[in-house]
PDB file of N, CA and C in Angstrom:
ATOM      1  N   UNK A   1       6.756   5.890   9.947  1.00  0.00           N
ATOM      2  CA  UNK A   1       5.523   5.171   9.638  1.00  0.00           C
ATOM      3  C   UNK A   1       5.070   5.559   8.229  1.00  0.00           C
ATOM      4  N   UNK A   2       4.794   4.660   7.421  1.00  0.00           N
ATOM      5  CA  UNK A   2       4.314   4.426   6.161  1.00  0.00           C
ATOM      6  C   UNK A   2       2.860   4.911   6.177  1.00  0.00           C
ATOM      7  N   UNK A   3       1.991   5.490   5.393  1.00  0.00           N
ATOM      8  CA  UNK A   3       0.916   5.466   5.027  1.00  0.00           C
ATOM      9  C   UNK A   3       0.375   4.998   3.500  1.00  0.00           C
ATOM     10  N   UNK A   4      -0.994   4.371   3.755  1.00  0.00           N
ATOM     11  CA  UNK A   4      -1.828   4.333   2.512  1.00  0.00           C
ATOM     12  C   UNK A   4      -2.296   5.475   1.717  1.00  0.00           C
ATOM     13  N   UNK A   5      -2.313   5.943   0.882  1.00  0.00           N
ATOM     14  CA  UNK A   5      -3.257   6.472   0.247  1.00  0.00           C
ATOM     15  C   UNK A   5      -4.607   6.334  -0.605  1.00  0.00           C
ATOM     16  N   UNK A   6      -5.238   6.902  -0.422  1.00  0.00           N
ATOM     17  CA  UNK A   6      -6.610   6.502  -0.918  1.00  0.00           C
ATOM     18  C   UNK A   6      -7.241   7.888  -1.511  1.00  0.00           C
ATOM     19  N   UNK A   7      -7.784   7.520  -2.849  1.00  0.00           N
ATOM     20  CA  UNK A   7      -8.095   9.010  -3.513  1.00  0.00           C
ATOM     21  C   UNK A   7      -9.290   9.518  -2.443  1.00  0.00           C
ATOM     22  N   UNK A   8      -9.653  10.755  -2.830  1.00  0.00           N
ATOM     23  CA  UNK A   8     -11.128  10.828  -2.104  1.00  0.00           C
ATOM     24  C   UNK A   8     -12.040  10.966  -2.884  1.00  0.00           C
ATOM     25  N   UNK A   9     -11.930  11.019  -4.358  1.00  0.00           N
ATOM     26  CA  UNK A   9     -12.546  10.675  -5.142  1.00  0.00           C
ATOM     27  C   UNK A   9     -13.186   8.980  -5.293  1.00  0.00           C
ATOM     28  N   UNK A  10     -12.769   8.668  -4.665  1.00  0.00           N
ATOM     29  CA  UNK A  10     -12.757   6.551  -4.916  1.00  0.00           C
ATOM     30  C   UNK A  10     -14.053   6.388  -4.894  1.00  0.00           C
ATOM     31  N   UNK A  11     -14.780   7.100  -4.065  1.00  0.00           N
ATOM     32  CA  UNK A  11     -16.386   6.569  -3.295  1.00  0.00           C
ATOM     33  C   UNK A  11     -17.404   6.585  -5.195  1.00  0.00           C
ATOM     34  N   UNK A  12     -16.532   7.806  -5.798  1.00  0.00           N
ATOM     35  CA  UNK A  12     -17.325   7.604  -7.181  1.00  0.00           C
ATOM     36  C   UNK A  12     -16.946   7.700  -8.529  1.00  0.00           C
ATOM     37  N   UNK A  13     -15.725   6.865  -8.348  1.00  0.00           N
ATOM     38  CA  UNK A  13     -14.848   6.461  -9.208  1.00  0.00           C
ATOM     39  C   UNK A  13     -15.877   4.993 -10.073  1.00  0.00           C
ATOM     40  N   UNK A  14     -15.537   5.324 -11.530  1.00  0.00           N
ATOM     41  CA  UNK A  14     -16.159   3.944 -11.812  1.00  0.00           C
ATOM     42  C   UNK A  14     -15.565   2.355 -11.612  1.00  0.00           C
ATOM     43  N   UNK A  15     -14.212   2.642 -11.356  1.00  0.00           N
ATOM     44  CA  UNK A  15     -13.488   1.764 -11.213  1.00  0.00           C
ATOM     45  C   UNK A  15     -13.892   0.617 -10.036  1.00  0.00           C
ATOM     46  N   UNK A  16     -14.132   1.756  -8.859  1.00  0.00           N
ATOM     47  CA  UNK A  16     -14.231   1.428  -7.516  1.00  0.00           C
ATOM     48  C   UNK A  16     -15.820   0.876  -7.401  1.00  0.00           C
ATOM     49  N   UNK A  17     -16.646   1.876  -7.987  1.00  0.00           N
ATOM     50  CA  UNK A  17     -18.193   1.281  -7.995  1.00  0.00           C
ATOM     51  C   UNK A  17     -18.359  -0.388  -8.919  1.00  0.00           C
ATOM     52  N   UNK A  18     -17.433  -0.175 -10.219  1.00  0.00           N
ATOM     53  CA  UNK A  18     -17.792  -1.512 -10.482  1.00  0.00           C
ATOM     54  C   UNK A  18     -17.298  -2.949  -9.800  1.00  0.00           C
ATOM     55  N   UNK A  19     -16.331  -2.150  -9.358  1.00  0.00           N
ATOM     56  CA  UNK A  19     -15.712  -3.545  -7.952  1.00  0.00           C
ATOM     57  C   UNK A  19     -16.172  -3.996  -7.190  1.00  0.00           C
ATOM     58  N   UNK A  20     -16.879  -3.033  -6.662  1.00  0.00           N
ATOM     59  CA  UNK A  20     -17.548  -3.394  -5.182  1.00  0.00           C
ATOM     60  C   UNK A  20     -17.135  -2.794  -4.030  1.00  0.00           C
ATOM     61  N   UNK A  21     -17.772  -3.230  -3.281  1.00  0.00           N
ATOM     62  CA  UNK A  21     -17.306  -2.762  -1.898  1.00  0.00           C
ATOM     63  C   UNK A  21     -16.728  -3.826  -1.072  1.00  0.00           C
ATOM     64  N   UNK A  22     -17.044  -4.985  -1.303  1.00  0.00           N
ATOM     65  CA  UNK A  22     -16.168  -6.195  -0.930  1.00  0.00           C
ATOM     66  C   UNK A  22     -14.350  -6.102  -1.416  1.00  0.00           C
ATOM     67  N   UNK A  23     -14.650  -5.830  -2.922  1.00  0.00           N
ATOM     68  CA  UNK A  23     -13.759  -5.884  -3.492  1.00  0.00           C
ATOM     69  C   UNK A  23     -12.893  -4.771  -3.219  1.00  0.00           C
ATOM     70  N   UNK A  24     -13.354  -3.706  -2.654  1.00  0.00           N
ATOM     71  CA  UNK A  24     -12.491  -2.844  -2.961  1.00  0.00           C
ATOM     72  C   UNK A  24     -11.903  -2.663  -1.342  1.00  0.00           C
ATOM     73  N   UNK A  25     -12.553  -3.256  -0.695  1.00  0.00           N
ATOM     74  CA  UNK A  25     -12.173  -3.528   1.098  1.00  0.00           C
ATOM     75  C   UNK A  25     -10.916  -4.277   0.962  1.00  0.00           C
ATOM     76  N   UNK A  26     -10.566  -5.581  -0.081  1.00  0.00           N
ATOM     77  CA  UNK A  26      -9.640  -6.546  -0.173  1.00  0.00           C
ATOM     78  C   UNK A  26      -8.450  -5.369  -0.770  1.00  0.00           C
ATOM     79  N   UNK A  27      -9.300  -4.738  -1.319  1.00  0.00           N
ATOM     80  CA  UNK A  27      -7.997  -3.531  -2.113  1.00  0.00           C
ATOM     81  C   UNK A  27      -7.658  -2.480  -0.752  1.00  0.00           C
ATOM     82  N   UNK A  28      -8.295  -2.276  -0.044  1.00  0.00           N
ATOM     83  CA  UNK A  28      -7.504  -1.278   1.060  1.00  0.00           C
ATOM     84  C   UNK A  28      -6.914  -1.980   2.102  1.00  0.00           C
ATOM     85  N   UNK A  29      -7.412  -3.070   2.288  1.00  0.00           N
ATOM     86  CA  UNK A  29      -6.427  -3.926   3.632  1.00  0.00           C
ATOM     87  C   UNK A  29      -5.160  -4.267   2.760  1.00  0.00           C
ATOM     88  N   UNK A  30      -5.523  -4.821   1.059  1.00  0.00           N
ATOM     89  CA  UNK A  30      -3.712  -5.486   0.409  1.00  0.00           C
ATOM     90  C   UNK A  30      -3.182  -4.049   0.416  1.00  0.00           C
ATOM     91  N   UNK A  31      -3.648  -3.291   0.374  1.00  0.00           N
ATOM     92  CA  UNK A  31      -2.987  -2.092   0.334  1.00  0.00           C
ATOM     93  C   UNK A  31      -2.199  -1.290   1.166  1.00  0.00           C
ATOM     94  N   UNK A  32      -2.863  -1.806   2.728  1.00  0.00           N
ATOM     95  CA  UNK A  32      -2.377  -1.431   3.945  1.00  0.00           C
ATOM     96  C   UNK A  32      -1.427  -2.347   4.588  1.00  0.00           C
ATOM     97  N   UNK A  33      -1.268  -3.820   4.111  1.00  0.00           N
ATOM     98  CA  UNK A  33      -0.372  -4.540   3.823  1.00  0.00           C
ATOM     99  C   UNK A  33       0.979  -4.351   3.544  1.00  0.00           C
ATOM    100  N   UNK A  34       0.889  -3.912   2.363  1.00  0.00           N
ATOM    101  CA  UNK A  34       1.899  -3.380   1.153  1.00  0.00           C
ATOM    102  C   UNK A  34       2.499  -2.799   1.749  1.00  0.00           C
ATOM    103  N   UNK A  35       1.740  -1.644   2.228  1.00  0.00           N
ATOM    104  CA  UNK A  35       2.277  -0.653   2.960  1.00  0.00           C
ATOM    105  C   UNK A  35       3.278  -0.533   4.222  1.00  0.00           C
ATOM    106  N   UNK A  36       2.555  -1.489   5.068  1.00  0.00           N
ATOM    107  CA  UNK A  36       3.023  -1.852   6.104  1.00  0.00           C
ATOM    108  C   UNK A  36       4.841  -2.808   5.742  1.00  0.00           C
ATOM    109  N   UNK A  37       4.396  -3.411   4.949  1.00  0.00           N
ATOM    110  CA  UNK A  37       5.553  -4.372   4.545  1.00  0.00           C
ATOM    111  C   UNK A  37       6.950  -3.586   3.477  1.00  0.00           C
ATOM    112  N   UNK A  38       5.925  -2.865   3.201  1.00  0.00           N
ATOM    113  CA  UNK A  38       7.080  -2.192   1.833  1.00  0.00           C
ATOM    114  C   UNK A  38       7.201  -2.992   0.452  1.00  0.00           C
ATOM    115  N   UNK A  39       6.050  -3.961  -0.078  1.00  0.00           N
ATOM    116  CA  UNK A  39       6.087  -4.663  -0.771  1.00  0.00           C
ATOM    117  C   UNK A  39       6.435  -4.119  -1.982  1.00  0.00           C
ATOM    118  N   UNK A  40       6.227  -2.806  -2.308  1.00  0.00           N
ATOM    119  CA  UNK A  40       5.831  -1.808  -3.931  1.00  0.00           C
ATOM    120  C   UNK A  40       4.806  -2.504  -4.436  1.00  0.00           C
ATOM    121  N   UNK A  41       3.304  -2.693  -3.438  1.00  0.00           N
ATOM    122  CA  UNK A  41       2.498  -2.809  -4.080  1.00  0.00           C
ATOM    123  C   UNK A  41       2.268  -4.316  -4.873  1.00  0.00           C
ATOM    124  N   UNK A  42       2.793  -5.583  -4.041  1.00  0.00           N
ATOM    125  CA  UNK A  42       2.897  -6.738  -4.350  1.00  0.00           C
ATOM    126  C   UNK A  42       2.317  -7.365  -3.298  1.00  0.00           C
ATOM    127  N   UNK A  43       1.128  -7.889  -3.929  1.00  0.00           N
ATOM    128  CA  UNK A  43       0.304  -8.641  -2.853  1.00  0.00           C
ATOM    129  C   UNK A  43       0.538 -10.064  -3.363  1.00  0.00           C
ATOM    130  N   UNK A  44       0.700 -10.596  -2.120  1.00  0.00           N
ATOM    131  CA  UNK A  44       1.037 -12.444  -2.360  1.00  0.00           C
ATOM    132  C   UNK A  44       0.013 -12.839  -2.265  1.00  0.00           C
ATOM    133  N   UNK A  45      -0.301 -13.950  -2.898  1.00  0.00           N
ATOM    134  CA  UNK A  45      -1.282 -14.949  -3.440  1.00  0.00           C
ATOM    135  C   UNK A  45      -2.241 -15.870  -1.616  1.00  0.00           C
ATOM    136  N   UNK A  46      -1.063 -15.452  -0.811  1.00  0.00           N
ATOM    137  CA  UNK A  46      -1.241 -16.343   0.516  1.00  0.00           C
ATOM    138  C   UNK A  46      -2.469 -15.545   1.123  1.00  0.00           C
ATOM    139  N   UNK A  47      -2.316 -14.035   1.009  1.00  0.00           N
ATOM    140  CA  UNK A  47      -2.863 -12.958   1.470  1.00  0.00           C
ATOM    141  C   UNK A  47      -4.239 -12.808   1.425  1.00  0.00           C
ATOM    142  N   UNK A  48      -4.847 -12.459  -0.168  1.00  0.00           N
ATOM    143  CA  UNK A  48      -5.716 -12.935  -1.044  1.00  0.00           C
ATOM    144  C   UNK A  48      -6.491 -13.977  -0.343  1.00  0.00           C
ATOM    145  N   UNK A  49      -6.308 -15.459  -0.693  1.00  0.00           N
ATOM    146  CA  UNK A  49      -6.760 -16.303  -0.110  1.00  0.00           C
ATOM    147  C   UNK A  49      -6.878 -16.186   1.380  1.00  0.00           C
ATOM    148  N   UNK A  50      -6.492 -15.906   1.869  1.00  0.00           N
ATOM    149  CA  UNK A  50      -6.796 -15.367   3.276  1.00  0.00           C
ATOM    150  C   UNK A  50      -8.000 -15.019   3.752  1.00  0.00           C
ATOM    151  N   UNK A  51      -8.894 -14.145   2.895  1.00  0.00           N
ATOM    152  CA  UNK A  51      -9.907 -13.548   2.474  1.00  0.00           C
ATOM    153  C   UNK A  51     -11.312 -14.313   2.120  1.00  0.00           C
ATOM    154  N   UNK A  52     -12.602 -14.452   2.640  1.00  0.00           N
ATOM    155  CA  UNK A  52     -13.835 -15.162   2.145  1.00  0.00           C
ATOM    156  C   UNK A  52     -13.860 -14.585   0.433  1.00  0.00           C
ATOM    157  N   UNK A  53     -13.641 -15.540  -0.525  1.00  0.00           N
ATOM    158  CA  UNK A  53     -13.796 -15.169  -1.285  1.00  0.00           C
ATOM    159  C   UNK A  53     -12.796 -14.326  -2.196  1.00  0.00           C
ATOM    160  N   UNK A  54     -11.323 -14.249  -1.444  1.00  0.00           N
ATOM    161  CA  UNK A  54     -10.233 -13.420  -1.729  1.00  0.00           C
ATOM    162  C   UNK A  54     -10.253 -13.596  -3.489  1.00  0.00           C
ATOM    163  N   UNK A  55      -9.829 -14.966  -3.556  1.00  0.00           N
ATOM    164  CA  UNK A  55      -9.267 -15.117  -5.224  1.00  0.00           C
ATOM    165  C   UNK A  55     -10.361 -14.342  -6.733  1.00  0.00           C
ATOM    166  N   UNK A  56     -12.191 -14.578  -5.925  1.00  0.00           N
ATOM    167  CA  UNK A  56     -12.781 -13.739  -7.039  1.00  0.00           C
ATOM    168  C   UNK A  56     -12.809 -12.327  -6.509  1.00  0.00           C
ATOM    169  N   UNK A  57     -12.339 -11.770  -5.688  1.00  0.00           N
ATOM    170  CA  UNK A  57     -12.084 -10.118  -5.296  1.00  0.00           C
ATOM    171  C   UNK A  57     -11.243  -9.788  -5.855  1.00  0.00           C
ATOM    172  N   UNK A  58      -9.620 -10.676  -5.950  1.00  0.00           N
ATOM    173  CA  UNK A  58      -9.028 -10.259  -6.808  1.00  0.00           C
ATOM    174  C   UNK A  58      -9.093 -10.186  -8.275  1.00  0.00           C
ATOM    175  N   UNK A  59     -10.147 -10.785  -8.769  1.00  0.00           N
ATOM    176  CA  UNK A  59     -10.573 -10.929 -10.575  1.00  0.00           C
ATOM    177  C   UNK A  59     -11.436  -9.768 -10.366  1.00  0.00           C
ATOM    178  N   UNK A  60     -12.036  -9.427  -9.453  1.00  0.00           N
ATOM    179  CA  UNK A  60     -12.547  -7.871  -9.956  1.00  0.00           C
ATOM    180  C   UNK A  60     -11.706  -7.148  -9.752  1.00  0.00           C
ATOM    181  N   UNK A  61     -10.762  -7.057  -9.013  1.00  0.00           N
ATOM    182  CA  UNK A  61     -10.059  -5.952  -8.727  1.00  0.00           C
ATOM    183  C   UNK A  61      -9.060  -5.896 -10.513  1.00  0.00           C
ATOM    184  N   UNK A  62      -8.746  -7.307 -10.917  1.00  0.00           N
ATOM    185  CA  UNK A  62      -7.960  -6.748 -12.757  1.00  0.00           C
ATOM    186  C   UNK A  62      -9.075  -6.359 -13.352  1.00  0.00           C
ATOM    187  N   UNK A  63      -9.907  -6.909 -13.088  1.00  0.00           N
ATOM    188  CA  UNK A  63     -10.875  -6.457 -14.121  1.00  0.00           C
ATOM    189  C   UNK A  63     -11.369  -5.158 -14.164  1.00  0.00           C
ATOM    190  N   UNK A  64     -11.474  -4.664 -13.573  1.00  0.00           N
ATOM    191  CA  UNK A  64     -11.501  -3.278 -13.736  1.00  0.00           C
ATOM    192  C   UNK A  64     -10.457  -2.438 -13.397  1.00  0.00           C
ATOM    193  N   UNK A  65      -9.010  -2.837 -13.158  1.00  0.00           N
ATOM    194  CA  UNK A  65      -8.013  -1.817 -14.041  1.00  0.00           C
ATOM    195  C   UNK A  65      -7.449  -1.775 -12.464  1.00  0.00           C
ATOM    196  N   UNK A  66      -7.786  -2.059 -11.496  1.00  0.00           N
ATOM    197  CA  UNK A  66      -7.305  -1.494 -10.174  1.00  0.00           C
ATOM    198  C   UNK A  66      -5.489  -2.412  -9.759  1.00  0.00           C
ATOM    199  N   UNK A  67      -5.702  -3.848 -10.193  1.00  0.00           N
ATOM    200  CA  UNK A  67      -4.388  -4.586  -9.993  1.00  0.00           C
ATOM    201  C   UNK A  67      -4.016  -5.473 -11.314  1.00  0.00           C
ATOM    202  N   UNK A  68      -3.052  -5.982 -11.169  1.00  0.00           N
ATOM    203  CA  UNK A  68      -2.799  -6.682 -12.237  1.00  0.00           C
ATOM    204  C   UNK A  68      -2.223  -8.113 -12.102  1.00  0.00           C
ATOM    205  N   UNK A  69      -2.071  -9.568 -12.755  1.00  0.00           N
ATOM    206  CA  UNK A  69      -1.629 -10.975 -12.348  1.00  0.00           C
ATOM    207  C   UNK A  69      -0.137 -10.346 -12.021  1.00  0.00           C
ATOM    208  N   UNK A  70       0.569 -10.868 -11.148  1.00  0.00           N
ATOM    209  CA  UNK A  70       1.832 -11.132 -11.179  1.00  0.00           C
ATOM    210  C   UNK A  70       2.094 -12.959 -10.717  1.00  0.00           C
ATOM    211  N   UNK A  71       2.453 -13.370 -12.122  1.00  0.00           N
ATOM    212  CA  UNK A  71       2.593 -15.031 -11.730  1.00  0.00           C
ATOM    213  C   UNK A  71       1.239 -15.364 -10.849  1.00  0.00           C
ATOM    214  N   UNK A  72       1.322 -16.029  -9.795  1.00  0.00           N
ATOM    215  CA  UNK A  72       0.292 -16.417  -8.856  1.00  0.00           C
ATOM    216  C   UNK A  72      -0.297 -15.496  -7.896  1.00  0.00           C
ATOM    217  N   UNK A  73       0.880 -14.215  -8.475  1.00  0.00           N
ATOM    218  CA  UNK A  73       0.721 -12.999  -6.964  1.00  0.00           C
ATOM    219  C   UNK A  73      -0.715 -12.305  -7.786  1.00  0.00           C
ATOM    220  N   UNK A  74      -0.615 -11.106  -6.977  1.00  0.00           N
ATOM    221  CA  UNK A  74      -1.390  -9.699  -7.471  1.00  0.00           C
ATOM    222  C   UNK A  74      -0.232  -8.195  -7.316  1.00  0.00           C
ATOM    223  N   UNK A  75      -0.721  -7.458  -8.012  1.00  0.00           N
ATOM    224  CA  UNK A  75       0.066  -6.553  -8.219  1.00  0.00           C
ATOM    225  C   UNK A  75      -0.818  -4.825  -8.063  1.00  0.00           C
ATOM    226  N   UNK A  76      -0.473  -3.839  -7.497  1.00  0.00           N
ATOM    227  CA  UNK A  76      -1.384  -2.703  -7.326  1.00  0.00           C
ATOM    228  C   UNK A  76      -0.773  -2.013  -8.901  1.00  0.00           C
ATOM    229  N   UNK A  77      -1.520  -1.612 -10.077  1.00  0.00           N
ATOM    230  CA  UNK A  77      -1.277  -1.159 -11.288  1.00  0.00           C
ATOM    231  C   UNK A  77      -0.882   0.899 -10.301  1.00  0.00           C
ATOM    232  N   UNK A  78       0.455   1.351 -10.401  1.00  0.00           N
ATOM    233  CA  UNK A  78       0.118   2.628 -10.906  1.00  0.00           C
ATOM    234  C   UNK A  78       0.812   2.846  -9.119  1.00  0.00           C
ATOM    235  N   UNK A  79       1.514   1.719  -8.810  1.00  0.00           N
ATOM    236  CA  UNK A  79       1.810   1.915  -7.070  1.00  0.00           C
ATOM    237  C   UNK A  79       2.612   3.209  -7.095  1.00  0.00           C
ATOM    238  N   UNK A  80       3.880   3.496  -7.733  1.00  0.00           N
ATOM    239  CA  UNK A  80       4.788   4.176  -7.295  1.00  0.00           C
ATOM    240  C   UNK A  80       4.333   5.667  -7.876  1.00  0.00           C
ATOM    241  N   UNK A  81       2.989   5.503  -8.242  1.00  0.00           N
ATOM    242  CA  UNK A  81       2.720   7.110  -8.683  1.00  0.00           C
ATOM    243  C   UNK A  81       1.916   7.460  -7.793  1.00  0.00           C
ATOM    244  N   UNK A  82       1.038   6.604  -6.812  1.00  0.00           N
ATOM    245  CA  UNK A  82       0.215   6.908  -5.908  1.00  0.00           C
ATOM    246  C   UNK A  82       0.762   6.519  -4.187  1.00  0.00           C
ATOM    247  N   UNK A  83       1.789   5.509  -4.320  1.00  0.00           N
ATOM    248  CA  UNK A  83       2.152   5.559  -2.812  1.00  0.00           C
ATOM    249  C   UNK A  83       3.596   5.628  -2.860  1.00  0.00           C
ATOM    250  N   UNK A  84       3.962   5.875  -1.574  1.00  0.00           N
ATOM    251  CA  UNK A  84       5.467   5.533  -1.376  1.00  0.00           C
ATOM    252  C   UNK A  84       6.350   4.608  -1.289  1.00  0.00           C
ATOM    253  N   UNK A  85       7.136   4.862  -2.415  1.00  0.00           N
ATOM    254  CA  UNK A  85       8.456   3.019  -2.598  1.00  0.00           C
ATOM    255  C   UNK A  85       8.936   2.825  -1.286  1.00  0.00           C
ATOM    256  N   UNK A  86       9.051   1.786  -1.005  1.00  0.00           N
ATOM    257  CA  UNK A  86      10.186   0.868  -0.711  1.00  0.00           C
ATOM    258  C   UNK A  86      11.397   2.122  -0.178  1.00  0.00           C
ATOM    259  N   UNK A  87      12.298   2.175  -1.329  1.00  0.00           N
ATOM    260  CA  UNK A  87      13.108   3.081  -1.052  1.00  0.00           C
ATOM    261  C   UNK A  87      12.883   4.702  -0.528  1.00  0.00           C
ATOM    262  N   UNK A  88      11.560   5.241  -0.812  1.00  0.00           N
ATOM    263  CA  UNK A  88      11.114   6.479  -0.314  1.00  0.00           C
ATOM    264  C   UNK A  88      10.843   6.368   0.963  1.00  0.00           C
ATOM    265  N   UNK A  89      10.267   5.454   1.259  1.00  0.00           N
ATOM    266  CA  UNK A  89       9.900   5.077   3.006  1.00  0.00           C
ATOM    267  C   UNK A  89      11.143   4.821   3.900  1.00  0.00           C
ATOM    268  N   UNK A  90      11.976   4.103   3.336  1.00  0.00           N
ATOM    269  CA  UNK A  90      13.694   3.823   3.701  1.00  0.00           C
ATOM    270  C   UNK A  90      14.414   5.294   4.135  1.00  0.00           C
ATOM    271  N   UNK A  91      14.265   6.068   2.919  1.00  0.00           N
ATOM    272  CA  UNK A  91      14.882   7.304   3.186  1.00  0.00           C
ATOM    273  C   UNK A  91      14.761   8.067   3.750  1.00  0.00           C
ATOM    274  N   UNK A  92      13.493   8.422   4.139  1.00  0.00           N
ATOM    275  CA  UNK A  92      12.576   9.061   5.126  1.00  0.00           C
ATOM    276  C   UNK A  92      12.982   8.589   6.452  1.00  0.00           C
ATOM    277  N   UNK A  93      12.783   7.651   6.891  1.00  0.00           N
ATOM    278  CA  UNK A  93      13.173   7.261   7.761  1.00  0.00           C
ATOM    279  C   UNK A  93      14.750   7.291   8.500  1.00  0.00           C
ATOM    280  N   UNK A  94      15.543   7.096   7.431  1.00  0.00           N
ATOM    281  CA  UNK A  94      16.791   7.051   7.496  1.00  0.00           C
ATOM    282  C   UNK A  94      16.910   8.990   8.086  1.00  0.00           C
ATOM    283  N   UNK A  95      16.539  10.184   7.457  1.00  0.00           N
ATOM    284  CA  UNK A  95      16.222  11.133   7.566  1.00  0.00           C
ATOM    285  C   UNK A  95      15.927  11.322   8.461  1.00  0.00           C
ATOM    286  N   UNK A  96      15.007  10.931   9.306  1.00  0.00           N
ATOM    287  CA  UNK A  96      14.197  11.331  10.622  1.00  0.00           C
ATOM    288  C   UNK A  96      15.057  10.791  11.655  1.00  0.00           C
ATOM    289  N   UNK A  97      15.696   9.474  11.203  1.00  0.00           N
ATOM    290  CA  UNK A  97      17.030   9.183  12.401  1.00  0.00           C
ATOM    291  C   UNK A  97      17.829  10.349  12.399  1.00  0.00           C
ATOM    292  N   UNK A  98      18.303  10.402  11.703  1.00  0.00           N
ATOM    293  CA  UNK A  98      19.454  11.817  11.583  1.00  0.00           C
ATOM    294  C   UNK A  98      19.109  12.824  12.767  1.00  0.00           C
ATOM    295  N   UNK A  99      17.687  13.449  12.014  1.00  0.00           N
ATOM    296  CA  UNK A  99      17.174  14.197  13.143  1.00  0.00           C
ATOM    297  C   UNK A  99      17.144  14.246  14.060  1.00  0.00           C
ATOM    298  N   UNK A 100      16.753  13.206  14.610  1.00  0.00           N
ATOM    299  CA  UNK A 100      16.658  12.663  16.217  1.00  0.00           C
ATOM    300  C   UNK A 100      18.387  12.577  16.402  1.00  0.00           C
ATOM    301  N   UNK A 101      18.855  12.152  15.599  1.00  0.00           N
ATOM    302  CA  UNK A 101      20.355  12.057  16.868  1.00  0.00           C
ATOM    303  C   UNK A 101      20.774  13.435  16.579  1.00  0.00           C
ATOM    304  N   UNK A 102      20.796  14.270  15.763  1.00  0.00           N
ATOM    305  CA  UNK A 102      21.298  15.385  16.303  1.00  0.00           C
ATOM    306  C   UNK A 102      20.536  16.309  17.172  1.00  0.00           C
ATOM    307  N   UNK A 103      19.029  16.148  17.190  1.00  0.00           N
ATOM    308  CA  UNK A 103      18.541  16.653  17.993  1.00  0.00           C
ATOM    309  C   UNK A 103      19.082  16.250  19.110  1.00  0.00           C
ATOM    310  N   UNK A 104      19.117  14.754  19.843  1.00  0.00           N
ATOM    311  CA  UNK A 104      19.700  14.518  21.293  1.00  0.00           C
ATOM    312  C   UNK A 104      21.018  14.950  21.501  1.00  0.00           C
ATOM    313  N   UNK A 105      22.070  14.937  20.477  1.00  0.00           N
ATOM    314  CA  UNK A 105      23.384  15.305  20.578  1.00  0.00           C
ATOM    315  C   UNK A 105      23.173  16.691  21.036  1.00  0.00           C
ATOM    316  N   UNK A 106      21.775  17.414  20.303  1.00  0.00           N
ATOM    317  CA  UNK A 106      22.236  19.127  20.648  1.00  0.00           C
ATOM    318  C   UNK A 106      21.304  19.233  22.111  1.00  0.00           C
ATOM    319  N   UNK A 107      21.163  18.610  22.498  1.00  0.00           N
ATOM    320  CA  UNK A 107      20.199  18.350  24.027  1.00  0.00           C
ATOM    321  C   UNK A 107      21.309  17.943  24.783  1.00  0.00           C
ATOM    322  N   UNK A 108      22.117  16.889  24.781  1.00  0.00           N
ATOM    323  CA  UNK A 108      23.293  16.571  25.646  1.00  0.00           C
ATOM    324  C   UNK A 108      24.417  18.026  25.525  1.00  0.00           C
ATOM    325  N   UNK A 109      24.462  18.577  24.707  1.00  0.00           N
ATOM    326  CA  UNK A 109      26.008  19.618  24.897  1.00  0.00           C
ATOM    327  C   UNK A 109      24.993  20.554  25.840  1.00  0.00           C
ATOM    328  N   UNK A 110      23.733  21.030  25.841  1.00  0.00           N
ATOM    329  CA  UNK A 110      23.101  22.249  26.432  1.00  0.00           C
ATOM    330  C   UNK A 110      22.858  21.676  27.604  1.00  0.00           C
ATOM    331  N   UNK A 111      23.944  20.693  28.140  1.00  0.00           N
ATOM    332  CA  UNK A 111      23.368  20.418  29.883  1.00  0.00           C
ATOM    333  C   UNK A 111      24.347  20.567  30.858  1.00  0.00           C
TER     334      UNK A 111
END
């Protein structure tokens, strides 16, 4: 399982205060999204709109530095320094299988 991160600084970040709290709600659900999906922090345009008001949440969210246009999409500025890629979540996982089967392999010989 993937997680979000979220500074704990955010609540008084200027970034976050000049966004909003609307805005910055659209930034932790695309975020938990992302997450969930493995996007690297690529929020689709479908998503957004999804949202009362999605498309001007996302103009605050560039506007103050938090995402950036990608074509029609949105984009999280600064993803792979604050959450886990795509491929980091892959590997991890891939890792924790391992574990588990040799853990059961060493559970089946001790019976």
């Amino acid at each position: 399982m993937a997680w979000f991160n979220a500074d704990d600084k955010m609540h008084s970040h200027p970034k976050s205060r000049i966004a909003g709290l609307e805005a910055m709600g659209l930034w932790l659900l695309a975020g938990t999204y992302c997450t969930d999906y493995l996007t690297d922090g690529a929020v689709p345009l479908w998503f957004v709109e999804s949202w009362p008001r999605g498309k001007q949440l996302a103009q605050k969210l560039i506007k103050t530095g938090l995402w950036e246009a990608a074509g029609e999409d949105f984009q999280f500025l600064s993803w792979g320094e604050y959450q886990r890629t795509k491929e980091q979540v892959l590997a991890a996982k891939e890792k924790a299988a391992e574990r588990k089967a040799k853990f059961i392999e060493g559970q089946s010989k001790n019976k």
